[in-house]
Protein backbone atom coordinates (compact mmCIF):
# COMPACT_ATOMS: atom_id res chain seq x y z
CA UNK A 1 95.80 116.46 101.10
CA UNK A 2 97.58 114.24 98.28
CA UNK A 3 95.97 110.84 97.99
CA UNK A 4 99.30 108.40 98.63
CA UNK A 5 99.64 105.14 96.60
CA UNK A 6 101.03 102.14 98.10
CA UNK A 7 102.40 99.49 96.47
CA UNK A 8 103.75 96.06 98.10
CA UNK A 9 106.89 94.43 96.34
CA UNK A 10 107.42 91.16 96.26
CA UNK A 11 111.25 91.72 96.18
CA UNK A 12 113.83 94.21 98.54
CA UNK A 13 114.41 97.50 98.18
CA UNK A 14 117.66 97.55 95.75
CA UNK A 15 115.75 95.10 93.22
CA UNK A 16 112.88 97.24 93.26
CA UNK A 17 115.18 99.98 92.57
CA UNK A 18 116.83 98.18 90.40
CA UNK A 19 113.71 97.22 88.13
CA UNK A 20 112.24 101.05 88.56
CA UNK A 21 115.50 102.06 87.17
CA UNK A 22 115.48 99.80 84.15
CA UNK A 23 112.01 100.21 83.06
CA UNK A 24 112.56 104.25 83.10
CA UNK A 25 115.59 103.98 81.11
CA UNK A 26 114.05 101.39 78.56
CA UNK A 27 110.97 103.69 78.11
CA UNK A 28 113.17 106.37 77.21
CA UNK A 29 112.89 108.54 80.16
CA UNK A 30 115.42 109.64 82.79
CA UNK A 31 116.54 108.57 86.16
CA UNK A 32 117.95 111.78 87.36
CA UNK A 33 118.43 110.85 91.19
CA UNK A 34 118.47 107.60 93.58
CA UNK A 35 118.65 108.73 97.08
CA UNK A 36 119.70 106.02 99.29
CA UNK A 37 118.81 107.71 102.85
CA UNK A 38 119.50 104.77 104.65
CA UNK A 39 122.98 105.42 103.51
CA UNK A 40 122.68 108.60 104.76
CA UNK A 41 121.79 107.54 108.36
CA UNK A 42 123.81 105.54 108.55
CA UNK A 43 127.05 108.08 108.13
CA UNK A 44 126.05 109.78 110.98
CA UNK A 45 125.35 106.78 112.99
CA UNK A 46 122.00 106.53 112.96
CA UNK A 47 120.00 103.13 111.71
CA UNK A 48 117.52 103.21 109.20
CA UNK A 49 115.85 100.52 107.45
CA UNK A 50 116.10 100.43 103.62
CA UNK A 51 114.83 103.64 102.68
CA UNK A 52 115.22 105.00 98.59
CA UNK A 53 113.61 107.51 96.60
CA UNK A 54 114.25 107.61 92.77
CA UNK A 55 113.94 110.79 91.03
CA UNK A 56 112.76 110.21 87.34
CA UNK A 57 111.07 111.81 84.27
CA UNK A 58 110.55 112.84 80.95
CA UNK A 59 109.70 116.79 79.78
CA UNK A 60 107.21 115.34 77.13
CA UNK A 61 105.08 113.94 80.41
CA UNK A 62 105.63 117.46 82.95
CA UNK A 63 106.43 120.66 79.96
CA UNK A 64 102.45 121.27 79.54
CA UNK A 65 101.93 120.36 83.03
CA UNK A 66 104.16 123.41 84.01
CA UNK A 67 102.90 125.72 81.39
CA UNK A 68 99.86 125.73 83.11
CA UNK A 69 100.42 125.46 86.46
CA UNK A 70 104.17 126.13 87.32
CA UNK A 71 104.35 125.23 91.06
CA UNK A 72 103.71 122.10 89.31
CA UNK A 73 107.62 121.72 89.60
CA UNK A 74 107.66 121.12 93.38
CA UNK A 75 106.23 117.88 92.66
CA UNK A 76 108.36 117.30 89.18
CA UNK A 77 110.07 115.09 87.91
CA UNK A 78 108.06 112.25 89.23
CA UNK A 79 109.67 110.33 92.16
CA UNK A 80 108.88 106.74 93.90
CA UNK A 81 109.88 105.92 97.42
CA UNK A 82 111.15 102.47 98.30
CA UNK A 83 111.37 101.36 102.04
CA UNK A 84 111.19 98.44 103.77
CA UNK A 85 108.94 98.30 106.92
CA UNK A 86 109.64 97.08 110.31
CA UNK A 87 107.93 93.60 108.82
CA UNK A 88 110.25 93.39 106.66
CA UNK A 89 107.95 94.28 103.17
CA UNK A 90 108.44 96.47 100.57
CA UNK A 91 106.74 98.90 99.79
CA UNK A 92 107.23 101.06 96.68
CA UNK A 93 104.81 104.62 97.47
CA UNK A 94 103.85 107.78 95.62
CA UNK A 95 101.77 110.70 96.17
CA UNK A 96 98.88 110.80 93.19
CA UNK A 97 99.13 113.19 90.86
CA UNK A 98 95.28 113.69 90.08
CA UNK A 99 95.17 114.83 94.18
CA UNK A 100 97.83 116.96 93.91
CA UNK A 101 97.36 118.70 90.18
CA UNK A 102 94.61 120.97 91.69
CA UNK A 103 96.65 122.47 94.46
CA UNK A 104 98.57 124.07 91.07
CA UNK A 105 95.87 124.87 89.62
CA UNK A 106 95.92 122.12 86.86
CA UNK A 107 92.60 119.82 86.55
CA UNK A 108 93.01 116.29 88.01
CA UNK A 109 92.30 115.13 84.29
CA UNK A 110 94.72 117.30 82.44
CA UNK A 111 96.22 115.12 79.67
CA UNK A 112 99.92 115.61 81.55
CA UNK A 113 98.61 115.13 85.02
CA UNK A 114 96.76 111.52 83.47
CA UNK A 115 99.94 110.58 81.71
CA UNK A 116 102.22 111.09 84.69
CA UNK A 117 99.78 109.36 86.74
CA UNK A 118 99.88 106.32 84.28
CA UNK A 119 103.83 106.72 84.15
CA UNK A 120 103.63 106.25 88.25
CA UNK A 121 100.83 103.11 88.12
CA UNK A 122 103.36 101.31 85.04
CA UNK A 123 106.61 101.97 86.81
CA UNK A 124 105.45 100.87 90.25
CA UNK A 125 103.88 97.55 89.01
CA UNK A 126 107.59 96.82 86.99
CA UNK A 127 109.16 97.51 90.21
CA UNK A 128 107.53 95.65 92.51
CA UNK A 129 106.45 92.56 90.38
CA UNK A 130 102.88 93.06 89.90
């Protein structure tokens, strides 16, 4: 079972987005999705407190990753969920890619797997003010 990561924020949801977003596109990697399920919810009635996952990457990080083990992908690009729980903290959470790199058959200290794993601890801090 993947080892989940979580991080507390010390701002909402959409600033924590906000600063994920940022820092990804300043390090020269992508945001290639923001889901914004509470949005989602919410158009068919339903409430949901904030609740966003951002999609994000770079091939120089995942390419070797998936050359050696392509189911890789189902975890690729990297992705960081945002929600806000019934306290009213946010929490910024991510599965670790060291747990889940052997599962594809990649070592949990594969040069890609440590660099995406890095790009996940860095991104997360940014976003949540640590």
């Amino acid at each position: 079972m993947a080892e989940r990561i979580n991080v507390a924020s010390n701002a909402n949801v959409a600033t924590s987005v906000e600063r994920l977003t940022d820092a990804v596109e300043t390090a020269g990697a992508r945001v290639f999705n923001t889901i914004d399920f509470a949005a989602g919810n919410a158009s068919v009635d339903k409430d949901l407190r904030p609740t966003t996952v951002v999609i994000f990457g770079s091939p120089k990080i995942g390419a070797s990753a998936l050359q050696t083990g392509q189911t890789m992908a189902l975890n690729l690009p990297l992705r960081i969920l945002f929600f806000e729980d019934a306290n009213g903290q946010t929490w910024a959470t991510y599965d670790d890619p060291t747990a889940i790199a052997p599962s594809h058959g990649l070592a949990s200290d594969h040069p890609a797997v440590l660099a995406m794993k890095s790009a996940l601890e860095k991104f997360s801090a940014v976003a949540t003010g640590e």
